[in-house]
Structures are given as C-alpha cells and as structure tokens.
C-alpha atoms as a PDB file:
ATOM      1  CA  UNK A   1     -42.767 -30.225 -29.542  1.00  0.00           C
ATOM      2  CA  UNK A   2     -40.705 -27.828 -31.424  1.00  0.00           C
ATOM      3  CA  UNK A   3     -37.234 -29.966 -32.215  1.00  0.00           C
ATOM      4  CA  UNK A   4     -34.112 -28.203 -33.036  1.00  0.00           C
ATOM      5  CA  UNK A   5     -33.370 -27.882 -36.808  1.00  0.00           C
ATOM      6  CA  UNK A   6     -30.556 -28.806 -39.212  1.00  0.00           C
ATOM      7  CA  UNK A   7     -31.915 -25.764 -41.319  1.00  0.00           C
ATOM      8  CA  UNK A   8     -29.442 -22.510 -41.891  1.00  0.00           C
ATOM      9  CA  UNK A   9     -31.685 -19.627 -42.629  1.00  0.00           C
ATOM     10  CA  UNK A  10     -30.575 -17.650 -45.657  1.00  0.00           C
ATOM     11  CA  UNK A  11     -31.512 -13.907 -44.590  1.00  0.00           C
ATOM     12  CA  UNK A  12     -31.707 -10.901 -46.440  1.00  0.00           C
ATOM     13  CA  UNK A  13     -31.852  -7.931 -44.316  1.00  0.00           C
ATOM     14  CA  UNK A  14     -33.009  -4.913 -46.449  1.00  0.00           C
ATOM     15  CA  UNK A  15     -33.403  -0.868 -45.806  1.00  0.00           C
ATOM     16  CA  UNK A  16     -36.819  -1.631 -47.119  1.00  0.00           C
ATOM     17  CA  UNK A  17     -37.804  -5.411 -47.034  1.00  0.00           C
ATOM     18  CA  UNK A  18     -36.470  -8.227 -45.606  1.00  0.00           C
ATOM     19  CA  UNK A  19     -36.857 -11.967 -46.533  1.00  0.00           C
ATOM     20  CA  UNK A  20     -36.232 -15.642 -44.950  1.00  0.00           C
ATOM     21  CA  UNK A  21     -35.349 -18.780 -47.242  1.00  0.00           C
ATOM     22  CA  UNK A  22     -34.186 -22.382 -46.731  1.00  0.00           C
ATOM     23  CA  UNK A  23     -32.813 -24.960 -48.823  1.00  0.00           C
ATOM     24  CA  UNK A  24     -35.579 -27.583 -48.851  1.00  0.00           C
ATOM     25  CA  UNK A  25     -35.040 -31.004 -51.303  1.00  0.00           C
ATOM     26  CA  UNK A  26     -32.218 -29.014 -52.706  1.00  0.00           C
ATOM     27  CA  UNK A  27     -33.676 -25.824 -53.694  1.00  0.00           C
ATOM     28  CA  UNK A  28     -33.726 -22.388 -52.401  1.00  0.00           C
ATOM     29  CA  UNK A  29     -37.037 -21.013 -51.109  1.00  0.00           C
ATOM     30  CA  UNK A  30     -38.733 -18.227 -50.496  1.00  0.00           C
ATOM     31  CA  UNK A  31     -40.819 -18.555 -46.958  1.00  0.00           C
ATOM     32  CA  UNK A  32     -44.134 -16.169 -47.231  1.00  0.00           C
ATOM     33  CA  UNK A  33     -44.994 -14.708 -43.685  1.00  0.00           C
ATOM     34  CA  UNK A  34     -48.366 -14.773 -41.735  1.00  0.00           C
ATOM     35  CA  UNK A  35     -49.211 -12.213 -44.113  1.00  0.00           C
ATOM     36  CA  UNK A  36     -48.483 -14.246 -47.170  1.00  0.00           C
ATOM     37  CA  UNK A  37     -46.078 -11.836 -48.248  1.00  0.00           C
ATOM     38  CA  UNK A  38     -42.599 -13.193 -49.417  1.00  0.00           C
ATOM     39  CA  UNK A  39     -41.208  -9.981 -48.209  1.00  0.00           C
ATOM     40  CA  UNK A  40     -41.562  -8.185 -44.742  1.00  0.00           C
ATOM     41  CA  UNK A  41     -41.134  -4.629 -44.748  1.00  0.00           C
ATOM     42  CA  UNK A  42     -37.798  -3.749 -42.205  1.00  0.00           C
ATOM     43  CA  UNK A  43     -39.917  -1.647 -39.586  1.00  0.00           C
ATOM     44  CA  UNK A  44     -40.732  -1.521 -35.896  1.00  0.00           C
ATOM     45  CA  UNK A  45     -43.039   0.480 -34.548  1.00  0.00           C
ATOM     46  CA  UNK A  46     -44.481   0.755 -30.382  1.00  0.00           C
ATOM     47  CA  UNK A  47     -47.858   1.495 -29.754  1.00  0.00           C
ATOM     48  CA  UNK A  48     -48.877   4.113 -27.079  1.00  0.00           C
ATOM     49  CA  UNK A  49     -49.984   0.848 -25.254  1.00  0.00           C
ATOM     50  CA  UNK A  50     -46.489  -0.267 -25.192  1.00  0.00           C
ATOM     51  CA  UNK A  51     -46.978  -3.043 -27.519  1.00  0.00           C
ATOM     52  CA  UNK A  52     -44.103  -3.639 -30.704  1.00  0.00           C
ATOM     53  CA  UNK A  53     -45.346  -4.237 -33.854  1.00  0.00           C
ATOM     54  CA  UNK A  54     -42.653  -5.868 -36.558  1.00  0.00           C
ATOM     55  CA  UNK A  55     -43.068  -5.826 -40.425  1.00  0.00           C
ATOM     56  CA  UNK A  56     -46.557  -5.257 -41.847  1.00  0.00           C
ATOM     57  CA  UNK A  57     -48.033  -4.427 -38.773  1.00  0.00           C
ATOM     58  CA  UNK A  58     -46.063  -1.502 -38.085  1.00  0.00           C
ATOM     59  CA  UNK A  59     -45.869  -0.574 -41.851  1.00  0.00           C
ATOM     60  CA  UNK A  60     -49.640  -0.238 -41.622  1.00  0.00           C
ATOM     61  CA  UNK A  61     -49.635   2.064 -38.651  1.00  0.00           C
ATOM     62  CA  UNK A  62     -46.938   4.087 -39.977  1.00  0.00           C
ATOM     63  CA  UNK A  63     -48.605   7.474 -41.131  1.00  0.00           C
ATOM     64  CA  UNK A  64     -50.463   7.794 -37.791  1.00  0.00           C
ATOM     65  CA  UNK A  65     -47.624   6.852 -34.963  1.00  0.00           C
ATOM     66  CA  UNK A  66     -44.568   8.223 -37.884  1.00  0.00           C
ATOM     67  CA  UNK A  67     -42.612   9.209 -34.260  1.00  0.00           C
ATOM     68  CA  UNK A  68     -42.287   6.074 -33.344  1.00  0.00           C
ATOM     69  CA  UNK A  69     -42.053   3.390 -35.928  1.00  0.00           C
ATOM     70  CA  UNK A  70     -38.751   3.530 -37.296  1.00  0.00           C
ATOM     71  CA  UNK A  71     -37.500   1.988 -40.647  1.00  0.00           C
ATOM     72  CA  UNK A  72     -34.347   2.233 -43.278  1.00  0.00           C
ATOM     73  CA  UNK A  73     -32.202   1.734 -40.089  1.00  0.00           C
ATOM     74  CA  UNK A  74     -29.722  -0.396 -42.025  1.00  0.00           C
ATOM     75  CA  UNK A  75     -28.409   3.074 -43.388  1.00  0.00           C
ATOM     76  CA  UNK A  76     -27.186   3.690 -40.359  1.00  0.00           C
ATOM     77  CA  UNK A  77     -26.317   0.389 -38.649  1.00  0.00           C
ATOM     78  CA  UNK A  78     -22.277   0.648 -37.867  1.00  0.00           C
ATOM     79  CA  UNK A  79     -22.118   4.064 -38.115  1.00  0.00           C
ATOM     80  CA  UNK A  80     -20.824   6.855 -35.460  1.00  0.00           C
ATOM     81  CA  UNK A  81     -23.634   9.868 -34.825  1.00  0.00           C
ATOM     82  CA  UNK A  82     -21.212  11.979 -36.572  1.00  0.00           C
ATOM     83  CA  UNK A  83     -21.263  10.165 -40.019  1.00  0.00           C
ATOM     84  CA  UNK A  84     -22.047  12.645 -42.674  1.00  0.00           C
ATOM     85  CA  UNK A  85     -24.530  10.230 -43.571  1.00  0.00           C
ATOM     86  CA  UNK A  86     -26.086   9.768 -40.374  1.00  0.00           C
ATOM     87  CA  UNK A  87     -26.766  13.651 -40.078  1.00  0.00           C
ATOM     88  CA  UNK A  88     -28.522  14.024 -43.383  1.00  0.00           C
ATOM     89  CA  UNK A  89     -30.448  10.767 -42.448  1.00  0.00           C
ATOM     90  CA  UNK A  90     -31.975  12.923 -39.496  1.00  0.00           C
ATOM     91  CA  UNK A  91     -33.567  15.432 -41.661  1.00  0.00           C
ATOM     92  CA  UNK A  92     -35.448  12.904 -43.354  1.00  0.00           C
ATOM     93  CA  UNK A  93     -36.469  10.901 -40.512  1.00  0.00           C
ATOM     94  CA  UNK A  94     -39.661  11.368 -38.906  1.00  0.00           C
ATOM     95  CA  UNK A  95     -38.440   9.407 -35.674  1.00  0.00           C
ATOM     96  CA  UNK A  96     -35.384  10.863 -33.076  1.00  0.00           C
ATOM     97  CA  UNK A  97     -32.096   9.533 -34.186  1.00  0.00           C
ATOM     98  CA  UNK A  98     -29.486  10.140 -31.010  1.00  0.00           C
ATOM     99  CA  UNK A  99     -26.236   9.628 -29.982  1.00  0.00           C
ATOM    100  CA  UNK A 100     -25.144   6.652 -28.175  1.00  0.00           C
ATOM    101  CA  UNK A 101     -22.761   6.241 -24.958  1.00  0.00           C
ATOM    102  CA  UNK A 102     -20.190   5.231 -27.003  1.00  0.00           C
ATOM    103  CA  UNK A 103     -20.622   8.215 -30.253  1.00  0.00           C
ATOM    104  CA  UNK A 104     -22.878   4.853 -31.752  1.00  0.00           C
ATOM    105  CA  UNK A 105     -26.532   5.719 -33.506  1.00  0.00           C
ATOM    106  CA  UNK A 106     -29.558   5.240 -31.114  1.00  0.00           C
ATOM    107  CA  UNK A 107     -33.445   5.663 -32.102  1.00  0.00           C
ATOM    108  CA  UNK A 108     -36.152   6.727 -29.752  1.00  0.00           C
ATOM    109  CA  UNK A 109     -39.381   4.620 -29.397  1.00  0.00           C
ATOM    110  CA  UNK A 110     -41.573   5.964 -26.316  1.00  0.00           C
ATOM    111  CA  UNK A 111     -38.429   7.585 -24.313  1.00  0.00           C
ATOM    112  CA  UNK A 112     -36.486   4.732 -24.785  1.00  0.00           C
ATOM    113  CA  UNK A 113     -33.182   4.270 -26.664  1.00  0.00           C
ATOM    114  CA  UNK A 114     -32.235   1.134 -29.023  1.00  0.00           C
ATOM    115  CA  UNK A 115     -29.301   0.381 -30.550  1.00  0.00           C
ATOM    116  CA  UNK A 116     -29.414  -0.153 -34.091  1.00  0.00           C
ATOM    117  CA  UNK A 117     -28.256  -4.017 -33.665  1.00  0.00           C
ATOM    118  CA  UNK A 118     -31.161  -3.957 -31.037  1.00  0.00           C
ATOM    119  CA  UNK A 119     -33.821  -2.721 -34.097  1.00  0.00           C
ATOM    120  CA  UNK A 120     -32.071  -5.550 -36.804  1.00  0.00           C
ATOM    121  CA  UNK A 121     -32.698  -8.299 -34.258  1.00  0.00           C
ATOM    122  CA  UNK A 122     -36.318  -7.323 -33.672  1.00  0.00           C
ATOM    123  CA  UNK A 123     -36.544  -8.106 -37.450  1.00  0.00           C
ATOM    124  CA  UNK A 124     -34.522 -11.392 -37.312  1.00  0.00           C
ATOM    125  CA  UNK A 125     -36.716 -12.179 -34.531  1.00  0.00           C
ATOM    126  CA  UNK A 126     -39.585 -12.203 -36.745  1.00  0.00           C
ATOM    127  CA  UNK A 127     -38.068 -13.893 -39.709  1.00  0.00           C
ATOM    128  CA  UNK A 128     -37.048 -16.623 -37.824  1.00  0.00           C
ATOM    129  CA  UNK A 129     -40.405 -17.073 -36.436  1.00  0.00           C
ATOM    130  CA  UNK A 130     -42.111 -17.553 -39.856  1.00  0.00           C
ATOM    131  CA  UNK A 131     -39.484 -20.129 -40.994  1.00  0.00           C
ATOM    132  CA  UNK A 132     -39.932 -21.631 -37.267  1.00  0.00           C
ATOM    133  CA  UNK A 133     -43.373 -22.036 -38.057  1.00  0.00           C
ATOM    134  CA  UNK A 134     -42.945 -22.997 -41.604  1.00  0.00           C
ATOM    135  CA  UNK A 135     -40.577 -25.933 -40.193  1.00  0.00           C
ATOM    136  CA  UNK A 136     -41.882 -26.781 -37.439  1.00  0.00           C
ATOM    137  CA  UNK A 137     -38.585 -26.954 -36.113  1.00  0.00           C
ATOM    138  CA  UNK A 138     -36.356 -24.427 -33.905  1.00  0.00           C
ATOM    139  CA  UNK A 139     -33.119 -23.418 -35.960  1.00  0.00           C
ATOM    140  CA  UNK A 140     -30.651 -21.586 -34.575  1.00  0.00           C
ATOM    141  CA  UNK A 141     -28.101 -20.761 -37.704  1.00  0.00           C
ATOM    142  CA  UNK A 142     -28.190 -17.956 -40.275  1.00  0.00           C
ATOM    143  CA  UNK A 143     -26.217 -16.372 -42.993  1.00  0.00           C
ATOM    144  CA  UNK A 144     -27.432 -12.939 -43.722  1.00  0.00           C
ATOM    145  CA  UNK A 145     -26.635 -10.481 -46.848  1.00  0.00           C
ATOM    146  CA  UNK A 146     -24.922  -7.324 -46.367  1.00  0.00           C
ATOM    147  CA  UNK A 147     -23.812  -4.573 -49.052  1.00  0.00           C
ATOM    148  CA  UNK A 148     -20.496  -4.717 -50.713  1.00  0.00           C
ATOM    149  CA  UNK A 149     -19.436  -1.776 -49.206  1.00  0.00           C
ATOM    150  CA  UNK A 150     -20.255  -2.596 -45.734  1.00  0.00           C
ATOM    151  CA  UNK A 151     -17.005  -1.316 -43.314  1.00  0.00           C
ATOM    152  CA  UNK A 152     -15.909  -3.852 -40.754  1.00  0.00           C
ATOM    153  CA  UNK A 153     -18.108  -1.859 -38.386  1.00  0.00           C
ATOM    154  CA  UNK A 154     -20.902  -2.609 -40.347  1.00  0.00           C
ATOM    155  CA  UNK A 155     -20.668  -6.296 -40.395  1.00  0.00           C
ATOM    156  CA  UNK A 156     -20.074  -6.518 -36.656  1.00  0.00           C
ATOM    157  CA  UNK A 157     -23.297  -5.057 -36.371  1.00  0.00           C
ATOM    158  CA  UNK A 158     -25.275  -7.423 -38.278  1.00  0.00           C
ATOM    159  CA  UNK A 159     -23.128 -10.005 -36.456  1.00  0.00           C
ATOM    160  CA  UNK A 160     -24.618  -9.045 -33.351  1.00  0.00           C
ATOM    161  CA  UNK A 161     -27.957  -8.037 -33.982  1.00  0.00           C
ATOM    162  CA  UNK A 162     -27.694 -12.092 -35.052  1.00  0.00           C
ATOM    163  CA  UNK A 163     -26.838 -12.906 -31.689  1.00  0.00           C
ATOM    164  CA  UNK A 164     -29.518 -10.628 -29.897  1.00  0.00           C
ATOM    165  CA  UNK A 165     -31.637 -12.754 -32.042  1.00  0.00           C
ATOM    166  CA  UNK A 166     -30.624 -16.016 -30.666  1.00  0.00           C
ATOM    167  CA  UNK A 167     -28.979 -16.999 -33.830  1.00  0.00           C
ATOM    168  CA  UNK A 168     -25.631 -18.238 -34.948  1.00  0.00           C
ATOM    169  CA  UNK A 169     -24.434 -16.088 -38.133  1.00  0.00           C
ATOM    170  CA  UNK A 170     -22.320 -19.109 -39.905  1.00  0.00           C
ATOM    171  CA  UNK A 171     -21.541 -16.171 -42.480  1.00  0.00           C
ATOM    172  CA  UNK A 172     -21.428 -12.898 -43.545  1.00  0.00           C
ATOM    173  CA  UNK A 173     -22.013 -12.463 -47.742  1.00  0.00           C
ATOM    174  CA  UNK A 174     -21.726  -9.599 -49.766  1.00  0.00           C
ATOM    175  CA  UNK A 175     -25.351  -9.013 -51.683  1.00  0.00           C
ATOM    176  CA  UNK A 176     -23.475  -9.160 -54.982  1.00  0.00           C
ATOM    177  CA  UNK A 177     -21.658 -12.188 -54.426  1.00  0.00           C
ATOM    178  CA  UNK A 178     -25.452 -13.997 -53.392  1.00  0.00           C
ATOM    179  CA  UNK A 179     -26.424 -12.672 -56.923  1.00  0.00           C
ATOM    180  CA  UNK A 180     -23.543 -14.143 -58.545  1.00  0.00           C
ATOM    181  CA  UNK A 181     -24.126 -17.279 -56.772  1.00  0.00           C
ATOM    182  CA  UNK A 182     -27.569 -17.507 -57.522  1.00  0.00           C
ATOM    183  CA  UNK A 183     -26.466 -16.451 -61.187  1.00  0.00           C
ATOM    184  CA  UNK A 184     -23.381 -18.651 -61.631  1.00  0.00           C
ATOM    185  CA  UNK A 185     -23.582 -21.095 -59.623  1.00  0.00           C
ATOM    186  CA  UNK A 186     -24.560 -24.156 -62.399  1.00  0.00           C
ATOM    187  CA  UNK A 187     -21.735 -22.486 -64.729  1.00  0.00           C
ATOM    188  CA  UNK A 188     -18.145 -23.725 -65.085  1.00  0.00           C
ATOM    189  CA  UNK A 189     -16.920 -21.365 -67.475  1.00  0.00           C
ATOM    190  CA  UNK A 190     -14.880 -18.763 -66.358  1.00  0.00           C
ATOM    191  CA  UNK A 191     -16.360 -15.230 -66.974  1.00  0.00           C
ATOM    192  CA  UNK A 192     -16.325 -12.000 -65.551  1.00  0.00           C
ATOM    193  CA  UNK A 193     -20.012 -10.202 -64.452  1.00  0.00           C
ATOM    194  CA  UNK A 194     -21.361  -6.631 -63.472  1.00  0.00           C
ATOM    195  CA  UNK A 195     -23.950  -6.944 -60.818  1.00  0.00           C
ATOM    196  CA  UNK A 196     -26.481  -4.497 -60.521  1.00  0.00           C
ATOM    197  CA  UNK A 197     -28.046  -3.672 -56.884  1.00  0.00           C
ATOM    198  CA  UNK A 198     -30.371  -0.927 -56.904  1.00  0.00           C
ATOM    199  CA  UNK A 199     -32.406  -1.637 -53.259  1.00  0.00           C
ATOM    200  CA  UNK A 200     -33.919   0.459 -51.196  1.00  0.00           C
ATOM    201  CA  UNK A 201     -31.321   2.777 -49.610  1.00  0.00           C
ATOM    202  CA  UNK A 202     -28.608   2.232 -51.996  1.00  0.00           C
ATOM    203  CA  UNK A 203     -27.679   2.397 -55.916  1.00  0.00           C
ATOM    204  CA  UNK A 204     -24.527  -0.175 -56.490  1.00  0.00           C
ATOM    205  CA  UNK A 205     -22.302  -2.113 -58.749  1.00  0.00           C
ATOM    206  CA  UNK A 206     -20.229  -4.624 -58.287  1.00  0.00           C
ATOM    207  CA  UNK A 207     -17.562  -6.298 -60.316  1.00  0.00           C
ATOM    208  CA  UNK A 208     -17.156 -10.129 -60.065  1.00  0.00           C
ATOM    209  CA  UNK A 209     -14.703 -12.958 -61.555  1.00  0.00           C
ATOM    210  CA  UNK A 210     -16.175 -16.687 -61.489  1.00  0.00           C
ATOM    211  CA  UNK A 211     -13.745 -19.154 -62.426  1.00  0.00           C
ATOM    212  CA  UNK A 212     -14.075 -22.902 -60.794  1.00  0.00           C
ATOM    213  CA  UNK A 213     -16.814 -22.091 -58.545  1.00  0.00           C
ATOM    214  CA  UNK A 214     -14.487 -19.513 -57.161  1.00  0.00           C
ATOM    215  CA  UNK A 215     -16.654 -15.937 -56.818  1.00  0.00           C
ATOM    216  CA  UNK A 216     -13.927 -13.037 -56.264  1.00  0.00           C
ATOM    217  CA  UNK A 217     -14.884  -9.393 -56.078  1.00  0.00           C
ATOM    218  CA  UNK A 218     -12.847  -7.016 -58.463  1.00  0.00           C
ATOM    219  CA  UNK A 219     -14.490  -3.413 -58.093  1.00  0.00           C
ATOM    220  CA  UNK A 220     -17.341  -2.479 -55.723  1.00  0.00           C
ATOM    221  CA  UNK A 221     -18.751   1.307 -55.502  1.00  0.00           C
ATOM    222  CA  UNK A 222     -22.214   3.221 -55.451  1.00  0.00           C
ATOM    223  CA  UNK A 223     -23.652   6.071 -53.831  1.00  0.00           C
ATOM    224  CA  UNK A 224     -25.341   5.182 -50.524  1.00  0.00           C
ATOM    225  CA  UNK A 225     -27.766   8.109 -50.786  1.00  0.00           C
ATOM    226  CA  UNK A 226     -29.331   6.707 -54.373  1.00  0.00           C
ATOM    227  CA  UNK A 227     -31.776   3.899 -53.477  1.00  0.00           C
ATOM    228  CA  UNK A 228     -35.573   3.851 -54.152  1.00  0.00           C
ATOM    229  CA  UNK A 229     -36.390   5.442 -50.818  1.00  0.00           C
ATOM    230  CA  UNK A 230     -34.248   8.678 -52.095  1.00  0.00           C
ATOM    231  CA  UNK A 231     -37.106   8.528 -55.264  1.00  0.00           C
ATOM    232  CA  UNK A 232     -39.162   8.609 -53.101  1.00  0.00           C
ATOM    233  CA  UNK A 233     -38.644  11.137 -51.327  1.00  0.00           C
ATOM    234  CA  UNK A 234     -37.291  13.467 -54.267  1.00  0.00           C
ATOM    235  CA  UNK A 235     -40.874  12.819 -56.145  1.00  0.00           C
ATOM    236  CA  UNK A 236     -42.653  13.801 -52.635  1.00  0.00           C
ATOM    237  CA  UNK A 237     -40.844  16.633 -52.576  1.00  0.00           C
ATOM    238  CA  UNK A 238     -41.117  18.159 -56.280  1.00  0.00           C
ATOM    239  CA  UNK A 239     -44.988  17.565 -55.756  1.00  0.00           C
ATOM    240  CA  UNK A 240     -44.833  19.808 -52.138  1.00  0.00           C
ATOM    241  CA  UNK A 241     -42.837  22.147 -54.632  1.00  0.00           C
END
C-alpha cells in the first residue's frame, strides 16, 4: 500500500527536458526514470490508436507522428495567441497551435484542443510517477523552476498545470535563484554572482546578491528566441540552404 509522503518534489520543468529530485538523508537527488535517464524529454505525443505517450516514448515516435506530438510548449505557456512570440513559434512548429476561448494558446492532438497547463501537467504527471515509484510513497507537494522572466501569467500557469496534476505547488522559484542556491547555499560571505542559463528555448542572465542566506535578484534579461532549440533549427536550416 502506497502511503502518503512527507517528500516535496523539487521539479524542473524545461522547453526541452524535465527532471524530478528529492531531498533524501539531506541531500538533493536526481531520480532516473523507467528509462534510466535523469532527464525526460518535455513531450506528448497521441497515437492514431488514441493512446498518450509522455517523455521518451513520444520523443522516439516523434519524426513519424511530428503532427501530433508536441514539445517546447513552455515557450508559450501564459501567453495570449497574439504574442509576437507565439506567432513566430507557429512557423516552426510541426503541430497546430490555436487560439483558445479566452485569446489563450491551445495545441491540437487528434482534433482535440489542450490547454497549455493541460500539456505541463501531463509531464508532472509522469515525474511524479517515477519519484512515486522511487518512494514508494504517494506525495502530493512540489516546487517547480520557472525562468526569471516569467510574467505573472506565466507562473499562474505552472501553478495550475500543478494542480491538474494533483499536486500542491508550495513554491514558485526563479531558475537562477535554484542555481544560486545550489551555488551559495554553504557560503556566508556576502557576494554578488552572474548566473548563466542557456536551456533549451531561452539564452539568460541573471544578476544575484547573497548576503546572510538572503538570495535577491538585481538584473534579469535574455532573449527568449536564443536557446539550443533555435541552434538547432538555424544549423538545419543553413544545411537545407
């Protein structure tokens, strides 16, 4: 019997890859999925059978069902159909990008439309599973990594695609500040840090004071078009040229 857990899962929720940890005799870890990978690829696919695929399984079946596995969704999670970013996100997409009731993003899958919090939680879904199964026990709290730039908007989102996933988000944490956290947190001297974050859908940097355990973001900016999926797809490109 599966008990209920005193775990919070520490979530990142990537354009590209996603990943689950827990604190576990003190220290942070890493859970590897059924795969063994410590990483699980942000995609959902259905088959023509009907059946969803999450993570490897629809990364692997990508090339021949490209209509309707969808990925790199976080780009547009929180954002209205008329977002300049949104619209040059649909030329690049080989799965239908729509517009929702209420001007929010929707993405076809076999004529039906799913709300980008809808498409996060799918992914939650399964990264809860593998720490659920790495436990043994049910847990039911999260905090999950956004970018420094996300908008209000933007967090709500990942707030709710939480709560589609059955799970309590305790908090909401810019990536940078995990970095710094993970960078700073044994240090009591007070010092000032540039933080790096070039991911899959974005190029960023970010800023930060520590002083007294205290992490406080000065300066945050990037270019949301400049991650490794953009090399990608410039690369594919020049060799088409």
């Amino acid at each position: 019997r599966i008990m209920t857990s005193k775990y919070a899962l520490g979530i990142d929720l990537g354009t590209t890859n996603s990943c689950v940890s827990i604190v576990e005799h003190d220290k942070p870890i890493i859970i590897a999925n059924k795969s063994g990978y410590k990483t699980t690829p942000s995609m959902v696919a259905i088959t023509d059978t009907g059946k969803r695929l999450i993570g490897q399984l629809a990364k692997r079946q990508a090339i021949t069902n490209a209509q309707h596995t969808v990925y790199s969704t976080k780009r547009l999670i929180g954002r209205t159909f008329d977002d300049p970013e949104v619209q040059e996100c649909m030329k690049a997409m080989p799965y239908e990008i729509s517009e929702g009731p209420h001007g929010d993003v929707r993405v076809i899958m076999r004529d039906h439309a799913y709300s980008l919090s809808e498409v996060a939680a799918m992914i939650l879904c399964e990264l809860r599973s593998v720490a659920e199964e790495y436990t043994g026990e049910e847990i039911e709290q999260a905090i999950i990594t956004v970018p420094a730039y996300f908008n209000d908007d933007q967090r709500q989102a990942t707030i709710d695609a939480g709560k589609i996933a059955g799970l309590d988000v305790l908090r909401i944490i810019n990536e940078p500040t995990a970095a710094a956290v993970a960078y700073g947190c044994k240090s009591n001297k007070k010092q000032t840090i540039a933080v790096y974050d070039l991911g899959g859908g974005t190029f960023d940097i970010s800023i930060l004071s520590i002083e007294d355990g205290v992490f406080n973001v000065l300066a945050t900016t990037g270019d949301t078009l400049l991650g490794g999926e953009d090399f990608d797809n410039r690369i594919i490109e020049s060799l088409v040229l």
